[in-house]
PDB file of N, CA and C in Angstrom:
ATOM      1  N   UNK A   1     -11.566 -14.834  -6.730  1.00  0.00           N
ATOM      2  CA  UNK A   1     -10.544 -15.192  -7.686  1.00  0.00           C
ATOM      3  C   UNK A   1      -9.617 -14.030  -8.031  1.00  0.00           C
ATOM      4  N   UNK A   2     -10.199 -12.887  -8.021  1.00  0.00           N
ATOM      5  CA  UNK A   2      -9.072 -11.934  -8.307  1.00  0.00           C
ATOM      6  C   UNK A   2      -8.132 -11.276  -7.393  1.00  0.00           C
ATOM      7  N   UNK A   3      -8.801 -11.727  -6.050  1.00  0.00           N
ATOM      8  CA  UNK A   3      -7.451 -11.583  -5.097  1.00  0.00           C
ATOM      9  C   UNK A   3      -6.470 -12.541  -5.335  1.00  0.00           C
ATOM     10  N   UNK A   4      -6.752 -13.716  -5.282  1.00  0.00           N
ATOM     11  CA  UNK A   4      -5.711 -14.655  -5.567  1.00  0.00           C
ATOM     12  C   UNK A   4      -4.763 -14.620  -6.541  1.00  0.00           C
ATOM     13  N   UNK A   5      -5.156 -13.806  -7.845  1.00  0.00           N
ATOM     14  CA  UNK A   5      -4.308 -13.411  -8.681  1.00  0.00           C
ATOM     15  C   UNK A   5      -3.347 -12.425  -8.266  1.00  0.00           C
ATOM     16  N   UNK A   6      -4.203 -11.142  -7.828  1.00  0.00           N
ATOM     17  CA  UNK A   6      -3.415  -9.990  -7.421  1.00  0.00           C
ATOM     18  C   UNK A   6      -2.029 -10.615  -6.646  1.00  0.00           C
ATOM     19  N   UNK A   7      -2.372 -11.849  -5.187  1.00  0.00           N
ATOM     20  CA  UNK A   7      -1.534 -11.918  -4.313  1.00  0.00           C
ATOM     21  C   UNK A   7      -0.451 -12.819  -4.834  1.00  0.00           C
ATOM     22  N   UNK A   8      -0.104 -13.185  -6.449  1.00  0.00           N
ATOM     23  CA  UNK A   8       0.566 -13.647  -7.233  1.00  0.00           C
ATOM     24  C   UNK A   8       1.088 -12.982  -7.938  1.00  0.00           C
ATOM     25  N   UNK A   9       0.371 -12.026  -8.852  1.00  0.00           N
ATOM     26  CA  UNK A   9       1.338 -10.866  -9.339  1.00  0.00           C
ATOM     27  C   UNK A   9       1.457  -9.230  -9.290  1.00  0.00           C
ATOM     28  N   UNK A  10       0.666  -9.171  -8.026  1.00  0.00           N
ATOM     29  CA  UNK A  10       0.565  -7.063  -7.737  1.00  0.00           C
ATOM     30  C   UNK A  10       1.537  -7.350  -6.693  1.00  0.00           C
ATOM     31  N   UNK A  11       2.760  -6.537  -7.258  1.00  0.00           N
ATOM     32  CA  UNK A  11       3.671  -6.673  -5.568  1.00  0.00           C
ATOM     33  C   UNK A  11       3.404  -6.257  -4.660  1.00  0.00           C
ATOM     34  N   UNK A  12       2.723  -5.289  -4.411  1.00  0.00           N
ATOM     35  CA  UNK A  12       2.391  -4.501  -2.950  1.00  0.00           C
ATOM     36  C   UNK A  12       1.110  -5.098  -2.630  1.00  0.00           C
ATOM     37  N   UNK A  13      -0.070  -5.901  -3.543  1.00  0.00           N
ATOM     38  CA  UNK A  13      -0.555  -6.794  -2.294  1.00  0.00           C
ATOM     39  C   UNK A  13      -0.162  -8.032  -2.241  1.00  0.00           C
ATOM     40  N   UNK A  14       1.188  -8.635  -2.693  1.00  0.00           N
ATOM     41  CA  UNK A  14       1.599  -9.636  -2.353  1.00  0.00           C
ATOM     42  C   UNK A  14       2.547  -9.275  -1.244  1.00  0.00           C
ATOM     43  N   UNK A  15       2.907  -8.460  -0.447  1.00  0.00           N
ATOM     44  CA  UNK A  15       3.679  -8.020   0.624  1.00  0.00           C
ATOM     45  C   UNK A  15       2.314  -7.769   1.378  1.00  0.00           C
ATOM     46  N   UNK A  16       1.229  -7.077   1.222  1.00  0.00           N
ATOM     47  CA  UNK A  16       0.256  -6.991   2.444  1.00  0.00           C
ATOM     48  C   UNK A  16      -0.212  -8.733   2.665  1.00  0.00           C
ATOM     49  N   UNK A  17      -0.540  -9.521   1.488  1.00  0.00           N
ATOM     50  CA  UNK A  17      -0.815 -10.858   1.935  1.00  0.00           C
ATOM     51  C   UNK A  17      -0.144 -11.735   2.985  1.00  0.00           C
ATOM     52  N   UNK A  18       1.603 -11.563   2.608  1.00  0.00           N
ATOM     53  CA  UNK A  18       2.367 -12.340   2.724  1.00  0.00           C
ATOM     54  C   UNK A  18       2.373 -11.397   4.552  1.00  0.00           C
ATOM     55  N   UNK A  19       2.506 -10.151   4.605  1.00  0.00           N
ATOM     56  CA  UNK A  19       2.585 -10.011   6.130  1.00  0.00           C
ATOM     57  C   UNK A  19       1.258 -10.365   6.908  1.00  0.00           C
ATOM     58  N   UNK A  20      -0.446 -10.145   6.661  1.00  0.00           N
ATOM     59  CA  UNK A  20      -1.096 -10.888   7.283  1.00  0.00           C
ATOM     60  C   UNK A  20      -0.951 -12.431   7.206  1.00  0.00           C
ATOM     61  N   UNK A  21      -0.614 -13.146   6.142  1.00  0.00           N
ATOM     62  CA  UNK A  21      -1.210 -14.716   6.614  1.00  0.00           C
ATOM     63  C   UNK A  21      -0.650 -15.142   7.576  1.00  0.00           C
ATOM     64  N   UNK A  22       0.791 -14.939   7.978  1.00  0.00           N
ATOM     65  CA  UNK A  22       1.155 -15.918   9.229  1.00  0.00           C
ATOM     66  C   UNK A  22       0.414 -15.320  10.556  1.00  0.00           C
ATOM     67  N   UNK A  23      -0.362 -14.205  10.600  1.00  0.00           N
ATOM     68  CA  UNK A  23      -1.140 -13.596  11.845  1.00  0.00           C
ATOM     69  C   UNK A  23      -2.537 -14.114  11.736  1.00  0.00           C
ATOM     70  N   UNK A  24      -2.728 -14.422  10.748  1.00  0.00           N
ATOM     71  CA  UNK A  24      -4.321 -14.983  10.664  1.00  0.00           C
ATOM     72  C   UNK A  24      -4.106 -16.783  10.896  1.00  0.00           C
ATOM     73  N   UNK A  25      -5.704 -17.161  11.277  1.00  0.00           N
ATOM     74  CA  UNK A  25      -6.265 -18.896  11.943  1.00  0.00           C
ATOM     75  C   UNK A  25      -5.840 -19.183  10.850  1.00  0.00           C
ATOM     76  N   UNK A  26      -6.595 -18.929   9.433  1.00  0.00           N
ATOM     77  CA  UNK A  26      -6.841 -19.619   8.153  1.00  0.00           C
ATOM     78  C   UNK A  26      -6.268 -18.536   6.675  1.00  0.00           C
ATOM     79  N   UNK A  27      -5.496 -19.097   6.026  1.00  0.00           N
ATOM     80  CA  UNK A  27      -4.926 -18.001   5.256  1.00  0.00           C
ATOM     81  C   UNK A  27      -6.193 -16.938   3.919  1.00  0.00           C
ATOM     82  N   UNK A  28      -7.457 -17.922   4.283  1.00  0.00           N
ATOM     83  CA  UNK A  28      -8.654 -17.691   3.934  1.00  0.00           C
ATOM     84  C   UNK A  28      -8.951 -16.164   3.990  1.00  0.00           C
ATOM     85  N   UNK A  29      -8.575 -15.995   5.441  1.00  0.00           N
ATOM     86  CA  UNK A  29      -8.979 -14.492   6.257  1.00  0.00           C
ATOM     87  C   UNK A  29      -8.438 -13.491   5.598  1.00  0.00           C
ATOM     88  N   UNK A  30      -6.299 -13.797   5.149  1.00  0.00           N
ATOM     89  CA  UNK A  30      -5.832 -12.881   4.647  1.00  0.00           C
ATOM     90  C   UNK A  30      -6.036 -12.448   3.586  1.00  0.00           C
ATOM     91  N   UNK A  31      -6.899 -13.685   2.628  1.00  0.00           N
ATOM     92  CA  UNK A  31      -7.439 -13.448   0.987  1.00  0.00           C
ATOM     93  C   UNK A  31      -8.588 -12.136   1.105  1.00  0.00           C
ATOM     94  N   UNK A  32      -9.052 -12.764   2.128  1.00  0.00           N
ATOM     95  CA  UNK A  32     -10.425 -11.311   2.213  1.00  0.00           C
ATOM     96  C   UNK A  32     -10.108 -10.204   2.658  1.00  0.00           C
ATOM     97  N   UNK A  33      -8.997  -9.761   3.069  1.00  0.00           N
ATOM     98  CA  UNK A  33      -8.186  -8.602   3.722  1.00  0.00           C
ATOM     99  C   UNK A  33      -7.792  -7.891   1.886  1.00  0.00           C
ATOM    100  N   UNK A  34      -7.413  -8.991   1.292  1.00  0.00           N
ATOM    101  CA  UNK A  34      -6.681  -8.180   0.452  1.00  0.00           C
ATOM    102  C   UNK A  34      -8.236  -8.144  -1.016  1.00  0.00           C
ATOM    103  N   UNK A  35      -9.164  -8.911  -0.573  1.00  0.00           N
ATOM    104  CA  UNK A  35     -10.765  -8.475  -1.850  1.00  0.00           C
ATOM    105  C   UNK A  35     -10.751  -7.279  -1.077  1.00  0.00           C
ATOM    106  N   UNK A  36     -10.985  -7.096   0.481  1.00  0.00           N
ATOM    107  CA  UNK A  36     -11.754  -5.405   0.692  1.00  0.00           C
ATOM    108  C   UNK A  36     -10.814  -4.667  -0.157  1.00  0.00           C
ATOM    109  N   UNK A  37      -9.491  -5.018   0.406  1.00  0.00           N
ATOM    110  CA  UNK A  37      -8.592  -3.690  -0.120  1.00  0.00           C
ATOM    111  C   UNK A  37      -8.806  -3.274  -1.652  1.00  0.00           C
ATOM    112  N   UNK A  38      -8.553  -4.276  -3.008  1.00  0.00           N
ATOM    113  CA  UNK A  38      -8.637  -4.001  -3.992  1.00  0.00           C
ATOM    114  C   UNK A  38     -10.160  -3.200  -4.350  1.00  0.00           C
ATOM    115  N   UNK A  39     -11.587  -3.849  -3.807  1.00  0.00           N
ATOM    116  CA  UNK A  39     -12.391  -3.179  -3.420  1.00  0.00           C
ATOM    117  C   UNK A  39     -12.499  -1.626  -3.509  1.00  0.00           C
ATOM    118  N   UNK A  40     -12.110  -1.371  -2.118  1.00  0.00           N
ATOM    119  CA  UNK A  40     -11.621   0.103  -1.977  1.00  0.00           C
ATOM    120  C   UNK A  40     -11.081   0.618  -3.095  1.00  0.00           C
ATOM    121  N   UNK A  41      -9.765  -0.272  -3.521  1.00  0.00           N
ATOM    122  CA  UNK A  41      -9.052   0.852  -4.303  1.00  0.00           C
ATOM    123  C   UNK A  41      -9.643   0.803  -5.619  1.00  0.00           C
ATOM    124  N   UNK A  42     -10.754  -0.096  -6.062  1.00  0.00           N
ATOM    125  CA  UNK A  42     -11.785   0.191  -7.470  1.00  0.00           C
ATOM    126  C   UNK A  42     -12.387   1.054  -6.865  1.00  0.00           C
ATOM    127  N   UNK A  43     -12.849   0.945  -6.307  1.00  0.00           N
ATOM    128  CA  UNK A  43     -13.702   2.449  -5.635  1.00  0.00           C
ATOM    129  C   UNK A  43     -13.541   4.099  -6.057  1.00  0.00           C
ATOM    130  N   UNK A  44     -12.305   3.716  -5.134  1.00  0.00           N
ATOM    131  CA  UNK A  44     -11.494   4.939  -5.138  1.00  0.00           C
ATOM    132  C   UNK A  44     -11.364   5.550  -6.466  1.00  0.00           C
ATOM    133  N   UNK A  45     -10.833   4.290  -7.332  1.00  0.00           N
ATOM    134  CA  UNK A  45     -10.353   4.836  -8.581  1.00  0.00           C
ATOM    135  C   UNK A  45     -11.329   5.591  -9.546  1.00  0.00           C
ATOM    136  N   UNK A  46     -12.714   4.968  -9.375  1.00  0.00           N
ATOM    137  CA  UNK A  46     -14.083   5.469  -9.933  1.00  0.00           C
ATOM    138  C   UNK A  46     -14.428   6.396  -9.055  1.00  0.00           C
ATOM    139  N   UNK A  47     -14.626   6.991  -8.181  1.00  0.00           N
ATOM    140  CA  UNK A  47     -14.949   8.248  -7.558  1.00  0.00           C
ATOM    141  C   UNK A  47     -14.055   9.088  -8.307  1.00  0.00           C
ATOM    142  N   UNK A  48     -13.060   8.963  -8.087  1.00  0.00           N
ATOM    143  CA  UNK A  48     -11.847  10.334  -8.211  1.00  0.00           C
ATOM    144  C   UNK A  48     -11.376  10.424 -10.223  1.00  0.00           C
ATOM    145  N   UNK A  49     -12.217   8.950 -10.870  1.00  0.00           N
ATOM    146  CA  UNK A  49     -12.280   9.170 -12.164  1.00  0.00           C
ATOM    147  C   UNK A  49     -10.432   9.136 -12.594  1.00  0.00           C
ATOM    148  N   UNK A  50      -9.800   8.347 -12.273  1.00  0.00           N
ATOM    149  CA  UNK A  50      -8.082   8.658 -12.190  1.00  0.00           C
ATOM    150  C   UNK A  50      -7.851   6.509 -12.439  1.00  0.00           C
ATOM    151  N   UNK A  51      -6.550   6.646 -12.997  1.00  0.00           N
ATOM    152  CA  UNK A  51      -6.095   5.638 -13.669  1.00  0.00           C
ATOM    153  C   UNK A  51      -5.164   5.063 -12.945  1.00  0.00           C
ATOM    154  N   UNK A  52      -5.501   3.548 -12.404  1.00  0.00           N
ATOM    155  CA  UNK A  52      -4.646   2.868 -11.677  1.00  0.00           C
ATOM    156  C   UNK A  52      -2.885   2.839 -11.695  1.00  0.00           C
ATOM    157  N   UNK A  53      -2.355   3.410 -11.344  1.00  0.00           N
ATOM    158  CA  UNK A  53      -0.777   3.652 -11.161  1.00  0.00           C
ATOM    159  C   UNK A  53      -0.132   2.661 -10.443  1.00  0.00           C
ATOM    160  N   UNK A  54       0.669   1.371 -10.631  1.00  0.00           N
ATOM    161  CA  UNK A  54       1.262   0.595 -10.477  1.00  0.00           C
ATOM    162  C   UNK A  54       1.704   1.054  -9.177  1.00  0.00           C
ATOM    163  N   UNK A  55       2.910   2.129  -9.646  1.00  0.00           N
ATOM    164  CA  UNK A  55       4.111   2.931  -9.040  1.00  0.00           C
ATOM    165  C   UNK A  55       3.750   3.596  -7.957  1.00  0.00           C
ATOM    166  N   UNK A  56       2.179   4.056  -7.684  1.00  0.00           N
ATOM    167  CA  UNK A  56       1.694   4.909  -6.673  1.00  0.00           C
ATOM    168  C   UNK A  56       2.416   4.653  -5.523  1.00  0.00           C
ATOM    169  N   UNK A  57       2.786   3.341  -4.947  1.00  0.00           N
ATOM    170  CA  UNK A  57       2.933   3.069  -3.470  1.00  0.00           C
ATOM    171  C   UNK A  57       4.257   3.478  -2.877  1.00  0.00           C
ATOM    172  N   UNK A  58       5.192   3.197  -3.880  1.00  0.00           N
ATOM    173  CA  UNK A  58       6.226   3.565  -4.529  1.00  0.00           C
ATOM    174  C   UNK A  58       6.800   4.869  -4.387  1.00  0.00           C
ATOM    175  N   UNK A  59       6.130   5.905  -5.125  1.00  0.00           N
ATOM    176  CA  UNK A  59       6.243   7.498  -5.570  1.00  0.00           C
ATOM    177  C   UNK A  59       5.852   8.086  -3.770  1.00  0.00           C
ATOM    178  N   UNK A  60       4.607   7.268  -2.716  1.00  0.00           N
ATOM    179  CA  UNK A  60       4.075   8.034  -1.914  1.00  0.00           C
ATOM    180  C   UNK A  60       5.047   7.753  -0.721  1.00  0.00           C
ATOM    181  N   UNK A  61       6.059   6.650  -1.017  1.00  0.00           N
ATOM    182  CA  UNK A  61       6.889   6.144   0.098  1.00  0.00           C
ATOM    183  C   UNK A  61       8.349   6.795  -0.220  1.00  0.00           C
ATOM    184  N   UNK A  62       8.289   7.685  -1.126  1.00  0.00           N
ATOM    185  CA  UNK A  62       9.667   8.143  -1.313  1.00  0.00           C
ATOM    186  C   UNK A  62       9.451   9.632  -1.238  1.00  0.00           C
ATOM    187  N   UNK A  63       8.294  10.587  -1.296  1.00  0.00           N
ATOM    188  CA  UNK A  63       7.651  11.571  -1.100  1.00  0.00           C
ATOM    189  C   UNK A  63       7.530  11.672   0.710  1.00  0.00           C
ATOM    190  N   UNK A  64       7.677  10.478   1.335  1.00  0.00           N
ATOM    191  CA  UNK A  64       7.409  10.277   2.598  1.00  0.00           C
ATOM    192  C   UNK A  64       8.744  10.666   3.231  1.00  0.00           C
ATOM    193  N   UNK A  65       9.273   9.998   2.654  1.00  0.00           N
ATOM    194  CA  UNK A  65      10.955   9.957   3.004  1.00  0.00           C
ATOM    195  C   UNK A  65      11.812  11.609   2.500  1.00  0.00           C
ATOM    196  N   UNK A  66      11.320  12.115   1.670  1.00  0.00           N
ATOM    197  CA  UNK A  66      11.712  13.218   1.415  1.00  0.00           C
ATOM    198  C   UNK A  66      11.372  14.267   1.962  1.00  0.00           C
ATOM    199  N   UNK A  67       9.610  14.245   2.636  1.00  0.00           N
ATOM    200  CA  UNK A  67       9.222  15.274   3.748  1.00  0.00           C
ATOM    201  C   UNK A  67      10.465  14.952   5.127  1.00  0.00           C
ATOM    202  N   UNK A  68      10.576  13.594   5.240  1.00  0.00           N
ATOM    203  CA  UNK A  68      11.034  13.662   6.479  1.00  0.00           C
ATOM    204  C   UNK A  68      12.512  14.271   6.592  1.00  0.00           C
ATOM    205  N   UNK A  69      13.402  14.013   5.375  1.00  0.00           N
ATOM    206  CA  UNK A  69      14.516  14.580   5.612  1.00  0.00           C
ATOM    207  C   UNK A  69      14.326  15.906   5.523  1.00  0.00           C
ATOM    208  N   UNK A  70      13.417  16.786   5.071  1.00  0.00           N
ATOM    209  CA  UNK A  70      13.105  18.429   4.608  1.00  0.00           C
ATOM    210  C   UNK A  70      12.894  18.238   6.505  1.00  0.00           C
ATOM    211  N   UNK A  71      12.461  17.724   7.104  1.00  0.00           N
ATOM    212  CA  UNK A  71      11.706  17.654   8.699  1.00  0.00           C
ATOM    213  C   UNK A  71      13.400  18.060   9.566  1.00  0.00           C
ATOM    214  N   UNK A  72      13.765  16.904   9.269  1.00  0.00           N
ATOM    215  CA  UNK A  72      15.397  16.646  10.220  1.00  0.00           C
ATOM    216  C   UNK A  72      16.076  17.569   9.798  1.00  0.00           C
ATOM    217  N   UNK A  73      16.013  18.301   8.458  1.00  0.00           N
ATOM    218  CA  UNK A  73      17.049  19.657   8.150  1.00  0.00           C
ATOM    219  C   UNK A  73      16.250  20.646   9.216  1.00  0.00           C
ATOM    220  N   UNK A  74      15.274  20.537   8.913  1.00  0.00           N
ATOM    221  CA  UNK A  74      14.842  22.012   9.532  1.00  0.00           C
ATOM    222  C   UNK A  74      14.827  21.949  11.082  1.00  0.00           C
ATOM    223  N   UNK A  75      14.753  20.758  11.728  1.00  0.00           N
ATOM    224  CA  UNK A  75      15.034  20.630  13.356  1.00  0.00           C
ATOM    225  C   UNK A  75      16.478  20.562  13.751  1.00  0.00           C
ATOM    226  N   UNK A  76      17.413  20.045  12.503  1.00  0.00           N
ATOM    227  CA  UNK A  76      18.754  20.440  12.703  1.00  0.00           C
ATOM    228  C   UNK A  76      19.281  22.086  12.767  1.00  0.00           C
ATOM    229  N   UNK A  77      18.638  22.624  11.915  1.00  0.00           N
ATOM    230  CA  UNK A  77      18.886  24.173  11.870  1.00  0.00           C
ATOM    231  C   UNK A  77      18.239  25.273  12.977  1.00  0.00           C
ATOM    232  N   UNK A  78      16.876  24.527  13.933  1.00  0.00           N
ATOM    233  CA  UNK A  78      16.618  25.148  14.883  1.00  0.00           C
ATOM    234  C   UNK A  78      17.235  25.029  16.139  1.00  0.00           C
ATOM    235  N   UNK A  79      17.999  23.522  16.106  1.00  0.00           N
ATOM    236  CA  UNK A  79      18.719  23.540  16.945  1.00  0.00           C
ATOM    237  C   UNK A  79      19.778  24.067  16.888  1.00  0.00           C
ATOM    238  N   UNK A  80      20.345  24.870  16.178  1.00  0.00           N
ATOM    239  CA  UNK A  80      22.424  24.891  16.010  1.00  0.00           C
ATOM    240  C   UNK A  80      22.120  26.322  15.886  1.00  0.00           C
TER     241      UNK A  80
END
């Protein structure tokens, strides 16, 4: 039951749901894709003792994007 919620109102696993179900037999499969995941990320959150952050996916995909342009400056400048 609490995946089914999540894949209704957590946006980022309603984008992992919504890209497995049309690849899965039964949309059954993609519900249990997204219990391990939340799973994990209770897990996670109790090991490391740290407070669920909405925004995380967010902050790590724009941190991503910012190594890469620091990447393309610096291969632009070894080349020229």
């Amino acid at each position: 039951m609490p995946s089914m919620t999540c894949v209704r109102c957590n946006p980022t696993l309603k984008v992992f749901y919504n890209r497995l179900k049309p690849k899965k037999a039964k949309p059954l499969v993609a519900l249990i894709a997204v219990q391990r995941k939340l799973l994990i990320l209770m897990y996670t959150l109790w090991k490391n003792e740290e407070v669920y952050d909405a925004k995380f996916e967010t902050k790590k995909q724009q941190k991503h994007k910012a190594l890469a342009a620091q990447d393309n400056n610096l291969i632009a400048q070894l080349v020229s």
